[in-house]
PDB file of N, CA and C in Angstrom:
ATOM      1  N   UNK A   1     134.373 112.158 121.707  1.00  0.00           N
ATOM      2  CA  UNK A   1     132.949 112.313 121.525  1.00  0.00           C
ATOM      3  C   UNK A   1     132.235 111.040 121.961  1.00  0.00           C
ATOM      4  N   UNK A   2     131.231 111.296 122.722  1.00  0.00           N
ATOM      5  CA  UNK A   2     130.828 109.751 123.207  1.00  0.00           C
ATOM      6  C   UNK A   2     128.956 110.113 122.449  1.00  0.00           C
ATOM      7  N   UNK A   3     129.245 108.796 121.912  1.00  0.00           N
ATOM      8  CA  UNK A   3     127.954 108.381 120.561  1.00  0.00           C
ATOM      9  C   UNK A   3     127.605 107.136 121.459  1.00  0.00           C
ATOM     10  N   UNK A   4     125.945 107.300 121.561  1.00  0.00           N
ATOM     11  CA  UNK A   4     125.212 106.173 121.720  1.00  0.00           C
ATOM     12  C   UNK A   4     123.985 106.024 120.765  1.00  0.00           C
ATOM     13  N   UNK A   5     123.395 104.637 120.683  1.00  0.00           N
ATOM     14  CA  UNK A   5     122.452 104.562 120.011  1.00  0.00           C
ATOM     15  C   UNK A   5     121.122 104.614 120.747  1.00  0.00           C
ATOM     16  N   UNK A   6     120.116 105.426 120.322  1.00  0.00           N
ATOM     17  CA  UNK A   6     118.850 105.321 120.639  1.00  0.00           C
ATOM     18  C   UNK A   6     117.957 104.636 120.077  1.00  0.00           C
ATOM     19  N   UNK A   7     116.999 104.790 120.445  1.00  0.00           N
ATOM     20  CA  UNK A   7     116.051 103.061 120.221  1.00  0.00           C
ATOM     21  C   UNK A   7     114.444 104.331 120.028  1.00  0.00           C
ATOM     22  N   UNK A   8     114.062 103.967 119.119  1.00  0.00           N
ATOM     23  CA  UNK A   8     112.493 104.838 118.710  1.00  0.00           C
ATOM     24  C   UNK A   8     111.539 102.775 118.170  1.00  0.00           C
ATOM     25  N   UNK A   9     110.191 103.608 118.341  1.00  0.00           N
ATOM     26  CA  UNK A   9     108.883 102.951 118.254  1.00  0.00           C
ATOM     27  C   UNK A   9     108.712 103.456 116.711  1.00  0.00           C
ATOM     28  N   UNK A  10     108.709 102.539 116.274  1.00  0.00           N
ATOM     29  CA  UNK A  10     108.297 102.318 114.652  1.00  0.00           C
ATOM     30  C   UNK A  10     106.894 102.196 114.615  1.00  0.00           C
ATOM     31  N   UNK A  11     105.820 102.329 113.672  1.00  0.00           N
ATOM     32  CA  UNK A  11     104.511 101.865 113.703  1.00  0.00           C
ATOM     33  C   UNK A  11     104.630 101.345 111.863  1.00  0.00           C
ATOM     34  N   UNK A  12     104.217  99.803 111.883  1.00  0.00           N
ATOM     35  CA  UNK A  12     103.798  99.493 110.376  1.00  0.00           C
ATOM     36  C   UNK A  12     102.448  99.268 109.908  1.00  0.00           C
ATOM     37  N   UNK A  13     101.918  99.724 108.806  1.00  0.00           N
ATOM     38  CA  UNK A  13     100.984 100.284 108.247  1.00  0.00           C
ATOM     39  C   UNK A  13     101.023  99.418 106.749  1.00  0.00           C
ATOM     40  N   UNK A  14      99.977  98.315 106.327  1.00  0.00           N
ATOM     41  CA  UNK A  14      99.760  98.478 105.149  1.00  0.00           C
ATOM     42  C   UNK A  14      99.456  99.465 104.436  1.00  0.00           C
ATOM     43  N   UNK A  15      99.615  99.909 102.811  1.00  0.00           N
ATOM     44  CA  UNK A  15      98.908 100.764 102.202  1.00  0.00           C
ATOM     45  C   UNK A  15      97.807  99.660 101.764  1.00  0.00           C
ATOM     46  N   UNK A  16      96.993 100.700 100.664  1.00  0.00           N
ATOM     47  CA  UNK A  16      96.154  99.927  99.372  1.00  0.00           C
ATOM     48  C   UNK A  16      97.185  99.247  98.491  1.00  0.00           C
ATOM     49  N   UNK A  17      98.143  99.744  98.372  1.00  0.00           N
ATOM     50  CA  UNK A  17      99.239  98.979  97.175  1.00  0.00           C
ATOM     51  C   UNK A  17      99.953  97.707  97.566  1.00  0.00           C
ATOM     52  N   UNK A  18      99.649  97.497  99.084  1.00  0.00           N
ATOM     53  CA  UNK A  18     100.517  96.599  99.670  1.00  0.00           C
ATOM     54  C   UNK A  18     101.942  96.642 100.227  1.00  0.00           C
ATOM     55  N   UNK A  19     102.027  97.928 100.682  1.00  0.00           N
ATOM     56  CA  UNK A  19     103.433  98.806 100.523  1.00  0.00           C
ATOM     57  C   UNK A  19     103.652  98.806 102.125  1.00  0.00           C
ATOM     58  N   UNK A  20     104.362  98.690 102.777  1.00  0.00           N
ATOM     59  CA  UNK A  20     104.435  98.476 104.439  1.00  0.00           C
ATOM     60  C   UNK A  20     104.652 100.718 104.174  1.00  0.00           C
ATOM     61  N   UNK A  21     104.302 100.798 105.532  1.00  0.00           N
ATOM     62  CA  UNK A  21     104.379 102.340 105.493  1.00  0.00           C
ATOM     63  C   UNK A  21     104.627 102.156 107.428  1.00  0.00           C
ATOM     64  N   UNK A  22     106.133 103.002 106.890  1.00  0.00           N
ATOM     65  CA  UNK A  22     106.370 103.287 108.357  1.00  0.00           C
ATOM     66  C   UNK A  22     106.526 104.909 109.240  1.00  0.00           C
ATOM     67  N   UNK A  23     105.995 104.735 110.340  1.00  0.00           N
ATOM     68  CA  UNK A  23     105.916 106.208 110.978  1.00  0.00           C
ATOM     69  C   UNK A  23     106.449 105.868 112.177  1.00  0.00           C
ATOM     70  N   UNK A  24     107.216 107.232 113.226  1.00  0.00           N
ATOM     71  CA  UNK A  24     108.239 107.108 114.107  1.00  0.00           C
ATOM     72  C   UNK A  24     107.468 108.176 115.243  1.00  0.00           C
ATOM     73  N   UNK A  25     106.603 107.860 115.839  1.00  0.00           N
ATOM     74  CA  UNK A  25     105.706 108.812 116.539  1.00  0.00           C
ATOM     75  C   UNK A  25     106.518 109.427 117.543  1.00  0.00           C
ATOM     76  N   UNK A  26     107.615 109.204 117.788  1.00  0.00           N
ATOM     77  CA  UNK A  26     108.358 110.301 118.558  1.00  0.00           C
ATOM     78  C   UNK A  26     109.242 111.534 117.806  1.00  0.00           C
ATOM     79  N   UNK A  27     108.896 111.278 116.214  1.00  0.00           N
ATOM     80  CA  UNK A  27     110.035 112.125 115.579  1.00  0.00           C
ATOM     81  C   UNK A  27     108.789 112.565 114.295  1.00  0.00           C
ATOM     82  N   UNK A  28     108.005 113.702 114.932  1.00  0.00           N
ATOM     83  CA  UNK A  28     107.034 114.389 113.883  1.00  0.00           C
ATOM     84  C   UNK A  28     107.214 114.734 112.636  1.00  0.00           C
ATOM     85  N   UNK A  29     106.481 113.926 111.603  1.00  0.00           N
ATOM     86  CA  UNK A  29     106.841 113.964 110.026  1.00  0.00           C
ATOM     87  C   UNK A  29     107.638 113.185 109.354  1.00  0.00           C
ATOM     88  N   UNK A  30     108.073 112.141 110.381  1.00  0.00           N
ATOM     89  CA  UNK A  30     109.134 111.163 110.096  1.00  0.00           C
ATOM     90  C   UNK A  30     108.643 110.088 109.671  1.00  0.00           C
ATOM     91  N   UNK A  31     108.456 109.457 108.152  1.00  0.00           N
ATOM     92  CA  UNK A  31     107.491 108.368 107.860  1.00  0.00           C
ATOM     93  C   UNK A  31     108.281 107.744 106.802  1.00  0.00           C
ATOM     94  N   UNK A  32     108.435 106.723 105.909  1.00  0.00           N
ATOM     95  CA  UNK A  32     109.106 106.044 104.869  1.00  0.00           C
ATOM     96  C   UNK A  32     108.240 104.909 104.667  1.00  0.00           C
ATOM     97  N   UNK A  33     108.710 104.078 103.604  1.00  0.00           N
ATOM     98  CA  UNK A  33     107.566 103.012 103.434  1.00  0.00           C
ATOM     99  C   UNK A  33     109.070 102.005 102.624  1.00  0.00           C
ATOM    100  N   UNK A  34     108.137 100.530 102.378  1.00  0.00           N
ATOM    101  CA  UNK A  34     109.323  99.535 101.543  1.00  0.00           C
ATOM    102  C   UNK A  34     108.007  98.705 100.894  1.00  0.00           C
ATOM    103  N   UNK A  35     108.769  97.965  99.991  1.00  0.00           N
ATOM    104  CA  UNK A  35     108.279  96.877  99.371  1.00  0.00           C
ATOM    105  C   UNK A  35     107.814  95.779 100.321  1.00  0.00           C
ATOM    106  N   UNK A  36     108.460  95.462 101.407  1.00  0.00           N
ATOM    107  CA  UNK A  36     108.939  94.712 102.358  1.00  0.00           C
ATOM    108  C   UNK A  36     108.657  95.217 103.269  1.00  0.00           C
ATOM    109  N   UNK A  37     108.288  94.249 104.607  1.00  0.00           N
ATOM    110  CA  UNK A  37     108.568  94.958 105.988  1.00  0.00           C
ATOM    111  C   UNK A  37     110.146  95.269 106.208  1.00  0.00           C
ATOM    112  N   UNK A  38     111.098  94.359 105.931  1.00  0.00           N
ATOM    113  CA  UNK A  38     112.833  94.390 106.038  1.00  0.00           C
ATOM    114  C   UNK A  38     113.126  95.506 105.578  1.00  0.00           C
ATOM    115  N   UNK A  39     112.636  95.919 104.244  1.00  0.00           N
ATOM    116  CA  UNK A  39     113.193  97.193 103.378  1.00  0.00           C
ATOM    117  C   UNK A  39     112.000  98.630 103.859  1.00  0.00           C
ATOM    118  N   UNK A  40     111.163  98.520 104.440  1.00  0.00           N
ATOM    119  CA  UNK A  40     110.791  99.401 105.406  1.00  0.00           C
ATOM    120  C   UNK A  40     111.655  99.765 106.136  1.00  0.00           C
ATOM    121  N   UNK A  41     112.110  98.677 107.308  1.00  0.00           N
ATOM    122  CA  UNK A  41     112.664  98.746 108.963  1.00  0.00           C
ATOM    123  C   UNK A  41     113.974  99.541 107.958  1.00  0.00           C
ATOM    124  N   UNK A  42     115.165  98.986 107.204  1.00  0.00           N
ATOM    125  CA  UNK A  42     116.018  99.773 106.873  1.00  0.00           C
ATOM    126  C   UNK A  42     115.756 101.316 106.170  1.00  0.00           C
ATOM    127  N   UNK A  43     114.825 101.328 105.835  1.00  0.00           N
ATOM    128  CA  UNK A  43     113.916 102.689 105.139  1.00  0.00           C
ATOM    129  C   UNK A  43     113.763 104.018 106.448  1.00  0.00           C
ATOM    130  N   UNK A  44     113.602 102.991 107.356  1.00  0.00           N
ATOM    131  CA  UNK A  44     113.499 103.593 108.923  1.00  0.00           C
ATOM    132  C   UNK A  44     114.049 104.079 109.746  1.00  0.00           C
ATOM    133  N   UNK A  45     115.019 103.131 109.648  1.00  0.00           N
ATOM    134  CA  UNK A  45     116.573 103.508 110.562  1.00  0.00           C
ATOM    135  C   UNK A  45     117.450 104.844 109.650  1.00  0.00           C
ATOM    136  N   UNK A  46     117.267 104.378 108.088  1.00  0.00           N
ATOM    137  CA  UNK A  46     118.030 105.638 107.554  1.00  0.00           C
ATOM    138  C   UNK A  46     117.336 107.095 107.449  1.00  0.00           C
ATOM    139  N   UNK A  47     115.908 107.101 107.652  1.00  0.00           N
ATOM    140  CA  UNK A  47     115.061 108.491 108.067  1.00  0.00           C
ATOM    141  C   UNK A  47     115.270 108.770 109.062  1.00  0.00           C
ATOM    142  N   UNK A  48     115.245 107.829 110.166  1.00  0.00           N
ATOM    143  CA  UNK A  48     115.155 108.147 111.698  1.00  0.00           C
ATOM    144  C   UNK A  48     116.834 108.865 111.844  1.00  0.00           C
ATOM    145  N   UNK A  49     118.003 108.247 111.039  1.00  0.00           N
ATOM    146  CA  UNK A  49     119.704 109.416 111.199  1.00  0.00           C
ATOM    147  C   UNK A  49     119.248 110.403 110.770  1.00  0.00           C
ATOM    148  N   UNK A  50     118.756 110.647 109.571  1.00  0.00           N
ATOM    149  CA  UNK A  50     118.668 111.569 108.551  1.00  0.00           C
ATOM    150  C   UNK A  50     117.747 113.230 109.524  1.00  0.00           C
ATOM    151  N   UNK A  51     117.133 112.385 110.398  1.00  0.00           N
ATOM    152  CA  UNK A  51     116.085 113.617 110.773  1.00  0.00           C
ATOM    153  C   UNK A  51     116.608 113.967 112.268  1.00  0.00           C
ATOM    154  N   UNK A  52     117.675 112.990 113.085  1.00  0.00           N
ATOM    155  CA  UNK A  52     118.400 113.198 114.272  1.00  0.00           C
ATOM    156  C   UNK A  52     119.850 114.134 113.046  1.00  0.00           C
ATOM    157  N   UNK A  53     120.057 114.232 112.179  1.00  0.00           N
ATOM    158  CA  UNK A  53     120.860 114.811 111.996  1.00  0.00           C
ATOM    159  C   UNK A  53     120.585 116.200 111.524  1.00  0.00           C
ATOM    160  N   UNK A  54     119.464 116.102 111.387  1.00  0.00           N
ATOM    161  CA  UNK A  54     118.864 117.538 110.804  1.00  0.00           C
ATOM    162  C   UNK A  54     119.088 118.064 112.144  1.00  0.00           C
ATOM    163  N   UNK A  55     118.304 117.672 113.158  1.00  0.00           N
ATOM    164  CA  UNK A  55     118.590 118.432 114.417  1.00  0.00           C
ATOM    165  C   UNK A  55     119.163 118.784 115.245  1.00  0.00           C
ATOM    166  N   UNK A  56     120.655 117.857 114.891  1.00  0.00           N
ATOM    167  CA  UNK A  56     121.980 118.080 115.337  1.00  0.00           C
ATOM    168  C   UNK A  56     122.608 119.526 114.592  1.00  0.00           C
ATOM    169  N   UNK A  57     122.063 119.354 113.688  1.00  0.00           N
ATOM    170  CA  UNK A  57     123.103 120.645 112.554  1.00  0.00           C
ATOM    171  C   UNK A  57     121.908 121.882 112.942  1.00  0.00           C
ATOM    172  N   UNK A  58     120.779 121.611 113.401  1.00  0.00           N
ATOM    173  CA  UNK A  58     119.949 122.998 113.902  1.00  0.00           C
ATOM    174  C   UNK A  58     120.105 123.256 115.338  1.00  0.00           C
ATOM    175  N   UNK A  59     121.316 122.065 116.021  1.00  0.00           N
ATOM    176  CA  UNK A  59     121.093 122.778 117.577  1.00  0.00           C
ATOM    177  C   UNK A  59     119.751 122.365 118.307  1.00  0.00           C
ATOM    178  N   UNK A  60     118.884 121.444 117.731  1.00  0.00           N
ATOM    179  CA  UNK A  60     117.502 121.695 118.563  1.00  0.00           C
ATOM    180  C   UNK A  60     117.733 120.165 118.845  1.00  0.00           C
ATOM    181  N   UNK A  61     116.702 120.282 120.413  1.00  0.00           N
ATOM    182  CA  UNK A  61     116.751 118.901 121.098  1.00  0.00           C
ATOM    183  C   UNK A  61     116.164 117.472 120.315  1.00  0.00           C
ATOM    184  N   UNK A  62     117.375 116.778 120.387  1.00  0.00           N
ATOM    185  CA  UNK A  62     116.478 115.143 119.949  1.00  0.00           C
ATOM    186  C   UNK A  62     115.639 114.622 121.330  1.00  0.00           C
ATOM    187  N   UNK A  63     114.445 114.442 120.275  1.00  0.00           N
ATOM    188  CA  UNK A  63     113.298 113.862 121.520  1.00  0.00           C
ATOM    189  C   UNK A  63     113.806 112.449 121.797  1.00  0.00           C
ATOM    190  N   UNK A  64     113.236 111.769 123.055  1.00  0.00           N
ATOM    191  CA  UNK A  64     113.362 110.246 123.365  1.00  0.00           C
ATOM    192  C   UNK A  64     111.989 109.518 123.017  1.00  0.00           C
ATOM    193  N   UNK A  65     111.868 108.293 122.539  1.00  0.00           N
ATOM    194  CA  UNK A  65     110.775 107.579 122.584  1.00  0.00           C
ATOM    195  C   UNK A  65     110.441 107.734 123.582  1.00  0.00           C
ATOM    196  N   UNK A  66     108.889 107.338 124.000  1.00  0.00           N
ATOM    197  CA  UNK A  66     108.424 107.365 125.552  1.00  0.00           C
ATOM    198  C   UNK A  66     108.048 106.073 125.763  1.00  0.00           C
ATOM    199  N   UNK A  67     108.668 104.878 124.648  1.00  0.00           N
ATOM    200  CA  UNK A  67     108.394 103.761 124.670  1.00  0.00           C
ATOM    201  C   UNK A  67     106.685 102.908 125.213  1.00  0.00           C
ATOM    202  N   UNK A  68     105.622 103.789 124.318  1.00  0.00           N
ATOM    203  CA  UNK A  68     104.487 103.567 124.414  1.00  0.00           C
ATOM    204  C   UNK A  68     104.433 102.583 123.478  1.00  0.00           C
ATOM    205  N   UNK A  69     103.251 101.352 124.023  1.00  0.00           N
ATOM    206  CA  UNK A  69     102.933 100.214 122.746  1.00  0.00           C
ATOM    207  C   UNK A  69     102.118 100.558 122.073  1.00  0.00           C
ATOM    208  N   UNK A  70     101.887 100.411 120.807  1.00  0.00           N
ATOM    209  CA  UNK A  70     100.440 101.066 119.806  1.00  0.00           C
ATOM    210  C   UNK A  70     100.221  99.870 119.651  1.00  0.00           C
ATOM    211  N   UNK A  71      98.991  99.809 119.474  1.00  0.00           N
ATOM    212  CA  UNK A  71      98.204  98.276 119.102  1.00  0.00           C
ATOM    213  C   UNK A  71      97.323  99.057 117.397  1.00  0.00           C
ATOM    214  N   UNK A  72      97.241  98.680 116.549  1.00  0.00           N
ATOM    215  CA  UNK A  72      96.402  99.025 115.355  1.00  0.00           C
ATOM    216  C   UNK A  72      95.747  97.644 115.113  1.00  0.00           C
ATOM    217  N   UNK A  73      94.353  98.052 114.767  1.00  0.00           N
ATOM    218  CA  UNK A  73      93.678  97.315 114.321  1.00  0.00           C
ATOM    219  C   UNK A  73      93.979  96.275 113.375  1.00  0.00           C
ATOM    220  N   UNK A  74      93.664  95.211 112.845  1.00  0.00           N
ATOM    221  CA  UNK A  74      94.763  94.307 111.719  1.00  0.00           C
ATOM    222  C   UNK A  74      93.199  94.246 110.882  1.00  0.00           C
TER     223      UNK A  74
END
């Protein structure tokens, strides 16, 4: 079986609580948040398997990033 790793565009997001909030704009509905930006990014990587594995076990295509930059306002 030949396994590679793919690479997705994260976007971080303060809340009001101070909570980093992360979304994966190539993988629709795919969002997590951390205390931390660090415990976000790992919050991230384990949604981002979790939802490539959903779509492995449904047969349906994993999308690719289209490696677009988002700029958000600060």
């Amino acid at each position: 079986m030949h396994c590679y790793m793919m690479k997705y565009t994260v976007i971080f997001e303060r809340d009001e609580a101070g909570f980093y909030v992360v979304s994966v704009p190539a993988l629709p509905g795919c969002f997590t948040q951390g205390k931390t930006k660090s415990e976000a990014l790992e919050n991230a990587r384990e949604a981002i398997e979790s939802y490539i594995g959903s779509l492995k076990k449904h047969n349906e295509p994993i999308p690719e990033d289209v490696g677009e930059e988002v700029i958000l306002n600060a």
